[in-house]
Protein backbone atom coordinates (compact mmCIF):
# COMPACT_ATOMS: atom_id res chain seq x y z
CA UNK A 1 71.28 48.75 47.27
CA UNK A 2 71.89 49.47 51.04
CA UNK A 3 72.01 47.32 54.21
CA UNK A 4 68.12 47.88 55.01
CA UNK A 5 67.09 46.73 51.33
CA UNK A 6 68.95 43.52 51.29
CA UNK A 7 67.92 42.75 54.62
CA UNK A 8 63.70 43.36 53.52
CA UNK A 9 64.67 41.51 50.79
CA UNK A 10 66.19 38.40 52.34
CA UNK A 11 63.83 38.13 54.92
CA UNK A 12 60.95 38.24 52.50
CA UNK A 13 63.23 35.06 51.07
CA UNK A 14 62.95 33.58 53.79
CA UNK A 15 59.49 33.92 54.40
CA UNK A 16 58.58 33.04 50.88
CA UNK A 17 60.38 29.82 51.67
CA UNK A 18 58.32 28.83 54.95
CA UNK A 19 55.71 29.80 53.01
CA UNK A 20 55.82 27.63 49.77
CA UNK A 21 57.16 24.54 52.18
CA UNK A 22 53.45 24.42 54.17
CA UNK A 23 51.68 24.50 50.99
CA UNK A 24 49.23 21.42 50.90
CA UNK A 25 46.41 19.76 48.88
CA UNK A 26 44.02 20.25 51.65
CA UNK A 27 44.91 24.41 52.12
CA UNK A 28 44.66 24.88 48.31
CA UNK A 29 41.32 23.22 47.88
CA UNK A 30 40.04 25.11 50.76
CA UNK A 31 41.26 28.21 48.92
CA UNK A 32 39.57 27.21 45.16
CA UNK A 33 36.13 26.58 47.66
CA UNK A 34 36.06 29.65 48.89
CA UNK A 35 36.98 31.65 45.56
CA UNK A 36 33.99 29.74 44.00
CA UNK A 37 31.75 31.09 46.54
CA UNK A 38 32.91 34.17 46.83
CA UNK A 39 32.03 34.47 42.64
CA UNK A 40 28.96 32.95 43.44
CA UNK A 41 27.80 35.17 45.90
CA UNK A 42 29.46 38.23 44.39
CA UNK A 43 27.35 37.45 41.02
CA UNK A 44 24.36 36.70 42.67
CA UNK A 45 24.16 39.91 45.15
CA UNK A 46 25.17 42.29 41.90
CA UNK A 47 21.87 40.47 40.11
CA UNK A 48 19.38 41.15 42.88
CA UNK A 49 20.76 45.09 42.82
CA UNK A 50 19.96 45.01 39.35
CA UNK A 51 16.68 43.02 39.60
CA UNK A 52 15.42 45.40 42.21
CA UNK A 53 16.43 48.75 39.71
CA UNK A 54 14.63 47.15 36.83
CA UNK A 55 11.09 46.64 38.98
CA UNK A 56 11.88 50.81 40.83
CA UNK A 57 11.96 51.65 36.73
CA UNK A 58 8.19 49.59 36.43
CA UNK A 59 6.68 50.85 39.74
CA UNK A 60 7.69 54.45 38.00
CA UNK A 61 6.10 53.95 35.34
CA UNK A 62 9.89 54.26 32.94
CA UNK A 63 9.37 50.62 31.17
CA UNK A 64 6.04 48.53 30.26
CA UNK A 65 5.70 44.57 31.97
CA UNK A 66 6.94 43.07 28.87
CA UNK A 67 10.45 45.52 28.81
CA UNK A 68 10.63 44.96 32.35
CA UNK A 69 10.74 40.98 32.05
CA UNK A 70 12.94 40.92 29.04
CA UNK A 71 15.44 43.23 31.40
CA UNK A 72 15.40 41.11 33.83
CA UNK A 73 15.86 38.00 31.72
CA UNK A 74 18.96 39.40 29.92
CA UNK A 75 20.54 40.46 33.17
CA UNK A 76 19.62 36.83 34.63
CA UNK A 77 21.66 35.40 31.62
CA UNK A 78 24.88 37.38 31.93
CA UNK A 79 25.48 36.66 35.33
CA UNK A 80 24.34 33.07 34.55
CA UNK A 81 27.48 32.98 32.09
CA UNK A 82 29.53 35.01 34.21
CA UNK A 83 29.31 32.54 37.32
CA UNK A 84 29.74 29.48 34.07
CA UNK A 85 33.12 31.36 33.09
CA UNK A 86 34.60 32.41 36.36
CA UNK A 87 33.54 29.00 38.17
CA UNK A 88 34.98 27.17 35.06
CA UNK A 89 38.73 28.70 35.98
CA UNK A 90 38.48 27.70 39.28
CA UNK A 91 37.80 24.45 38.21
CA UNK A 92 39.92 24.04 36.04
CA UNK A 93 43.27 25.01 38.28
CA UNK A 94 41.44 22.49 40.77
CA UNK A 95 41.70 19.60 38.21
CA UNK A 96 45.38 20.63 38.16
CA UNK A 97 45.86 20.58 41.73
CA UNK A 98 44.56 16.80 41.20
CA UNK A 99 46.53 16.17 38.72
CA UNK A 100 49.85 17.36 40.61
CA UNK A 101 48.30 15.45 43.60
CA UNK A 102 48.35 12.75 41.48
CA UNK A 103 51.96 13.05 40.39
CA UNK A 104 53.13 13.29 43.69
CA UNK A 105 54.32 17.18 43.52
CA UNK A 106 52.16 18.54 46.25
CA UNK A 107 50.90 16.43 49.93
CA UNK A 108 48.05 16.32 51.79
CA UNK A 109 48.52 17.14 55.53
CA UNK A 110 47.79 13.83 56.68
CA UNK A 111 48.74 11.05 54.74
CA UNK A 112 47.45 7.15 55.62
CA UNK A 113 49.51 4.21 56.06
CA UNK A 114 47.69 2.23 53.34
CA UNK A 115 49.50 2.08 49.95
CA UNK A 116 45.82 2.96 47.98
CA UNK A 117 44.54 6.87 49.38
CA UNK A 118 41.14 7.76 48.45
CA UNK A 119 40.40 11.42 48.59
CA UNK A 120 36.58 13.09 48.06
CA UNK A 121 36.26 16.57 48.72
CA UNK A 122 33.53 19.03 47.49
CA UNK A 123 33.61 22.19 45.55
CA UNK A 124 31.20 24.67 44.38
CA UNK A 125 28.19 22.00 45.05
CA UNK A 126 29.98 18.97 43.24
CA UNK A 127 31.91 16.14 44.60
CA UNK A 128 35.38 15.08 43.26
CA UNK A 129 36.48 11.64 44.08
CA UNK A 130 40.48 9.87 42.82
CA UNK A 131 42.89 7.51 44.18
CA UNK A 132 46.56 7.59 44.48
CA UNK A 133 49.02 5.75 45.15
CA UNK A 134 50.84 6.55 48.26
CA UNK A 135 53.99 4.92 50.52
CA UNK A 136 53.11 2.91 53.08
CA UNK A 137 54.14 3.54 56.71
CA UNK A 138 57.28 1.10 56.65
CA UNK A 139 58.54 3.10 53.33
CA UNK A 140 57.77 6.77 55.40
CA UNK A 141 59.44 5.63 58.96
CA UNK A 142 62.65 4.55 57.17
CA UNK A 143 63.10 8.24 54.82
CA UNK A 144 62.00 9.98 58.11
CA UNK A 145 64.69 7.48 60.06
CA UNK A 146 67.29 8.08 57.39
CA UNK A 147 66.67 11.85 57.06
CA UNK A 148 67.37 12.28 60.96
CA UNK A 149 70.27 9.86 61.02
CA UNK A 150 72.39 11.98 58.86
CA UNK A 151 75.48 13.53 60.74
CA UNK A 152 75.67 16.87 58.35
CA UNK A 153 73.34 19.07 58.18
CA UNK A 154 73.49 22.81 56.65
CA UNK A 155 71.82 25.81 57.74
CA UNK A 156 71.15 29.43 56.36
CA UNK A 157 72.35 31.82 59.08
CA UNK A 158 70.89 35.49 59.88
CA UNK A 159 71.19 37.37 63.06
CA UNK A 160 71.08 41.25 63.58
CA UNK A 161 70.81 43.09 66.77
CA UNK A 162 72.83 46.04 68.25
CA UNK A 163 76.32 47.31 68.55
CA UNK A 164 78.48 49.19 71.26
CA UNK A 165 82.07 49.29 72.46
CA UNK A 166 83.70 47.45 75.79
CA UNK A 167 86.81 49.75 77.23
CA UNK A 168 89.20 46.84 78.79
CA UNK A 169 87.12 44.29 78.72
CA UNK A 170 84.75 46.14 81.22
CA UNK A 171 80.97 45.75 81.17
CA UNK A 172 80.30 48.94 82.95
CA UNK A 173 81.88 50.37 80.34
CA UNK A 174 78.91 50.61 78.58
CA UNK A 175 77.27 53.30 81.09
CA UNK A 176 79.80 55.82 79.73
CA UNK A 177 79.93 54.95 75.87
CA UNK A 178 80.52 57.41 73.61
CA UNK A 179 77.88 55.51 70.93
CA UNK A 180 74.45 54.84 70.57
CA UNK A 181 73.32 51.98 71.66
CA UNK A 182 69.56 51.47 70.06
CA UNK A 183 71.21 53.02 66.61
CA UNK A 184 74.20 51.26 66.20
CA UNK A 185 73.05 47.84 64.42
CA UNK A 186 74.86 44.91 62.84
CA UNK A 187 73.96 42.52 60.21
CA UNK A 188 75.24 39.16 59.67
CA UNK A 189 74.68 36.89 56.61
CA UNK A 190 76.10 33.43 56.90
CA UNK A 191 76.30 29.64 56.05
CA UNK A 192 76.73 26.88 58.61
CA UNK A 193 77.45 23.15 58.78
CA UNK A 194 77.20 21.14 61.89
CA UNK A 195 78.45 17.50 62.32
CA UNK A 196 77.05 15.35 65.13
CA UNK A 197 79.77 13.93 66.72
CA UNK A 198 78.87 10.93 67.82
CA UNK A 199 77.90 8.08 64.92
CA UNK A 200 74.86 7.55 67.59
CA UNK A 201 71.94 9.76 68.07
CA UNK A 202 73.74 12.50 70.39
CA UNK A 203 72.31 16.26 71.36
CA UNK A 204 76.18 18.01 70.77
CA UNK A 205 77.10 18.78 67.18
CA UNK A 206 80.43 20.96 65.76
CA UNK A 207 79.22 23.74 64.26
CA UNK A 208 81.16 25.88 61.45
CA UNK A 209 80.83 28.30 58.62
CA UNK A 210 80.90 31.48 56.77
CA UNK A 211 79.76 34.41 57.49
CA UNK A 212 79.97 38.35 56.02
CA UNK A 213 79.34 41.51 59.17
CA UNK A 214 77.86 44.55 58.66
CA UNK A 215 79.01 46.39 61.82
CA UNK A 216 77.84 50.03 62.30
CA UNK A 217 78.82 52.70 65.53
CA UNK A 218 77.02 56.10 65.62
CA UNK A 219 78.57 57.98 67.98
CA UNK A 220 76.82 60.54 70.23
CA UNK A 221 76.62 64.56 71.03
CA UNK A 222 77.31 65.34 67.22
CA UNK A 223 80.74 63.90 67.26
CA UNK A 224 82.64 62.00 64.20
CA UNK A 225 85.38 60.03 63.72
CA UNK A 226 88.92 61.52 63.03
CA UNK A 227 92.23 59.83 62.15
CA UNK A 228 95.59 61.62 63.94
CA UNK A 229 98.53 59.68 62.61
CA UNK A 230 98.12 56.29 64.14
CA UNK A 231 95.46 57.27 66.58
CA UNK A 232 91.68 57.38 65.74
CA UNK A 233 89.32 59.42 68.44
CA UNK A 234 86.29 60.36 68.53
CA UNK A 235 85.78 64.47 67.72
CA UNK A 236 82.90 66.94 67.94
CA UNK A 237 81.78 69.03 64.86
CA UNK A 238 81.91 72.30 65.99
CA UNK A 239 80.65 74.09 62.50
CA UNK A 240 77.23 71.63 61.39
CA UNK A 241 75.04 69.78 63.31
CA UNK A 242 75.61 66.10 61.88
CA UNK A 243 72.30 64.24 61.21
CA UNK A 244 73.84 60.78 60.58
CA UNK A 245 76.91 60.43 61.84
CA UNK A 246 78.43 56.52 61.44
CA UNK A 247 81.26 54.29 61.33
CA UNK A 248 80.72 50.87 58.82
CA UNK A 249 82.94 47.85 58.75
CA UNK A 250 82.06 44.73 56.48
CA UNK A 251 83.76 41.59 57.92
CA UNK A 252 84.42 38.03 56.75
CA UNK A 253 84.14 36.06 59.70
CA UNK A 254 84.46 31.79 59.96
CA UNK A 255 82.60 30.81 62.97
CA UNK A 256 83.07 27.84 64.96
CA UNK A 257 80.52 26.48 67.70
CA UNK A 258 79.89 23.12 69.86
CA UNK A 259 75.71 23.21 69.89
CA UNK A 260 73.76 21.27 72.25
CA UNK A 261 70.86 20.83 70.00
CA UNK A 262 68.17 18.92 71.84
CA UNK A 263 65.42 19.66 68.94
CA UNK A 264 66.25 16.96 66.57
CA UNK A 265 62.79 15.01 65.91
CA UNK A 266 61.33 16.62 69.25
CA UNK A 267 58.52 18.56 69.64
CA UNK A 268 57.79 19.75 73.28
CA UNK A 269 59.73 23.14 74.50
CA UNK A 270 61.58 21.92 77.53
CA UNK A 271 63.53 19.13 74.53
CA UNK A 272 63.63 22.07 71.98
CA UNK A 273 66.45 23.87 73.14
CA UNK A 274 69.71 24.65 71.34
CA UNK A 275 72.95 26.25 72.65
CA UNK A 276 76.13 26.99 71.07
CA UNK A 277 79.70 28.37 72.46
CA UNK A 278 82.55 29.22 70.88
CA UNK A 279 83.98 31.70 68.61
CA UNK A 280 85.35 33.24 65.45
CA UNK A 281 88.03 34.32 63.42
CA UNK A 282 88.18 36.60 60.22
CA UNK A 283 89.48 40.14 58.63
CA UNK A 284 87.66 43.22 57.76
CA UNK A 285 87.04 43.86 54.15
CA UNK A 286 86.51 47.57 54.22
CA UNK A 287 85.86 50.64 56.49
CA UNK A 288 83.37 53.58 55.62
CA UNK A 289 82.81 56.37 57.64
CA UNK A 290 78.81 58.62 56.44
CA UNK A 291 78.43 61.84 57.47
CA UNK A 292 74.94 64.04 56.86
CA UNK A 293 74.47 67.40 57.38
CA UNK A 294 74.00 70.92 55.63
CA UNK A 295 76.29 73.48 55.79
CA UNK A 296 76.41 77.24 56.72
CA UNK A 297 74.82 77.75 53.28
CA UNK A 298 71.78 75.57 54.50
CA UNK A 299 72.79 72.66 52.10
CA UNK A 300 72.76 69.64 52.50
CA UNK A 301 75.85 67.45 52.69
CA UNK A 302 76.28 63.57 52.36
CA UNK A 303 80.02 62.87 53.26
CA UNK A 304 81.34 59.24 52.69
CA UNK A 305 85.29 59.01 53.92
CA UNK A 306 87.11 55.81 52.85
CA UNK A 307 89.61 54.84 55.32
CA UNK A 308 91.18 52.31 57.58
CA UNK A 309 90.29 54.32 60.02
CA UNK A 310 93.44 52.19 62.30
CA UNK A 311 91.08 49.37 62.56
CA UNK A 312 92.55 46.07 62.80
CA UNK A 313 92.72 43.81 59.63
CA UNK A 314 92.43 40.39 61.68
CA UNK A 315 89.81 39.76 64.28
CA UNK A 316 88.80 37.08 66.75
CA UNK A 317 86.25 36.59 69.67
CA UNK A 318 83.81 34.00 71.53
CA UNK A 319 80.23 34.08 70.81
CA UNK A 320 77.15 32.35 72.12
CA UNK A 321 73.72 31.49 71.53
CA UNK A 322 71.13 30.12 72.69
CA UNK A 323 67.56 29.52 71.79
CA UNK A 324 63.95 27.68 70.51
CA UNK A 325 64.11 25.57 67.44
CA UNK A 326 65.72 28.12 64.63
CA UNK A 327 65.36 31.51 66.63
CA UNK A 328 67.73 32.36 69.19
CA UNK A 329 69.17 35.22 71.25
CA UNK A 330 73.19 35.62 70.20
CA UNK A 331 76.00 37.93 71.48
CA UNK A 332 79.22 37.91 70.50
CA UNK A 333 82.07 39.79 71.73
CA UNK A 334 85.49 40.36 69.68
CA UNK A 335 88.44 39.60 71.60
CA UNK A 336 90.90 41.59 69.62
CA UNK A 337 90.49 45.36 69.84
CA UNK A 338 88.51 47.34 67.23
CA UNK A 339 91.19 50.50 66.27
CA UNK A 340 95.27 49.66 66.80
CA UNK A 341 96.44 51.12 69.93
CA UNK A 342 93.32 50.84 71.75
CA UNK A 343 91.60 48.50 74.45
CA UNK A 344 87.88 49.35 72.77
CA UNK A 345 86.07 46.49 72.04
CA UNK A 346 83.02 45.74 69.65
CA UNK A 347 79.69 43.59 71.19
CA UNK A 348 76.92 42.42 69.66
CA UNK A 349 73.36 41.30 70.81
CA UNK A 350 70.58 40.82 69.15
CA UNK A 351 68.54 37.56 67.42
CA UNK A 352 70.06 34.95 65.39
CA UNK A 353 67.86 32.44 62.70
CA UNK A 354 69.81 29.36 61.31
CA UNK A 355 67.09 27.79 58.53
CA UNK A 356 67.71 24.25 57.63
């Protein structure tokens, strides 16, 4: 499975999670009502079209009166029993919505302070009525109190964004890089704790993890990567005309960040802001180089060199971030240089997500 698949498929995770966590009673009753009307309605309009058929057949002449009725009586009666059956499911996985309602496994959207809730809702022209017993608002202020008061928290951490190469530590570098910038991507896969560090509600947590880097560089004007003794440069293929031409390394990375994290139990923008400095430290787990293109033949090639490449083993940098509620922007810039012998430098910008 490559980068791109695990990527679609965390991030359908992800969403999958959201998802499932805003289910509530209210949304899935709202969602049996409207399948029980759209059966209705479906059945209904599908016996007119038939009705009307039947009486084209007796204006025609085709069928006598008598056939005519008895047509129209049998059609009246299967879609009579189809509405029973189909209705019937929908009420049925309604009385187990009530039941898990019941049981506590699934919330309404607004709950009321008294410890009896009476709920009455209507479906498919009948009215459901049941009681349950609920928390009352002392019981909910002190989990919600408790839940915020908690020091450590943990957070699922993705980010990916784009890649290019500092010479010297020089921004303007970047106008005459040798790679791609749109096309050279990273991913980044993580887990995070963070540790308020005051035992009083406080905005400024310590932040630290895990993480594993995807880091890719495609180089420009058909040129690959080539190893001379301790020296990697960048060459040009003179023979093919590369159609993917890039440079992999996988990292393990432990991150470490002070966050200003002003979102905790707020809801305006202005107090949802968080902000985190600091930096890293980790090794790279492997280098790949892929190389695509056909040859004088007019076949086509798919290259993959396994190599060092020179790279350093150990790397360090700063990074930053900063950012709305979960979603932030995030650049990071490695402080140690990316091939031995060099002053080139990796940075990364793009979007970061850390899901509680």
């Amino acid at each position: 499975m490559n980068i791109q698949k695990i990527v679609m498929v965390l991030i359908l995770f992800i969403a999958t999670g959201l998802t499932a966590q805003q289910k509530t009673f209210e949304k899935e009753v709202r969602k049996i009502s409207k399948r029980i009307d759209l059966i209705t309605k479906t059945q209904k309009d599908s016996l007119k079209i038939k009705v009307m058929q039947i009486t084209k057949r007796l204006e025609k002449g085709e069928i006598t009166k008598t056939t005519a009725a008895t047509l129209k009586g049998e059609v009246a009666s299967y879609h009579a029993r189809r509405i029973e059956k189909l209705v019937g499911q929908q009420e049925r996985m309604l009385q187990l919505l009530v039941q898990d309602k019941t049981n506590g496994k699934i919330s309404s959207a607004h709950q009321t302070s008294n410890y009896e809730e009476v709920n009455t809702f209507s479906v498919g022209g009948k009215t459901f009525r049941f009681t349950v017993a609920g928390e009352n608002g002392k019981e909910k202020k002190s989990k919600k109190r408790h839940k915020s008061s908690r020091r450590t928290t943990s957070q699922f951490v993705f980010a990916m964004g784009v890649n290019n190469v500092l010479e010297a530590h020089k921004f303007n570098s970047l106008e005459d890089s040798e790679y791609q910038f749109w096309q050279s991507h990273f991913y980044e896969v993580g887990y995070t704790w963070k540790t308020r560090l005051s035992k009083i509600s406080s905005p400024l947590y310590f932040k630290y993890g895990v993480s594993f880097l995807w880091n890719n560089l495609r180089p420009k004007n058909n040129q690959q990567h080539i190893v001379d003794g301790n020296m990697t440069t960048l060459a040009t293929r003179i023979d093919e005309v590369l159609s993917e031409s890039r440079l992999r390394h996988v990292q393990m990375i432990f991150p470490v960040h002070l966050e200003w994290d002003f979102s905790r139990g707020k809801s305006s923008v202005k107090k949802s802001i968080r902000i985190g400095v600091g930096g890293f430290v980790g090794f790279k787990l492997g280098t790949r180089q892929y190389l695509e293109y056909k040859d004088l033949d007019g076949i086509d090639i798919e290259e993959v060199q396994y190599d060092n490449f020179n790279m350093n083993t150990l790397n360090y940098g700063l990074s930053v971030y900063t950012g709305y509620r979960s979603t932030s922007l995030y650049a990071k810039y490695d402080m140690s240089p990316l091939f031995k012998n060099t002053k080139t430098r990796n940075l990364s910008i793009g979007v970061r997500l850390d899901l509680n």
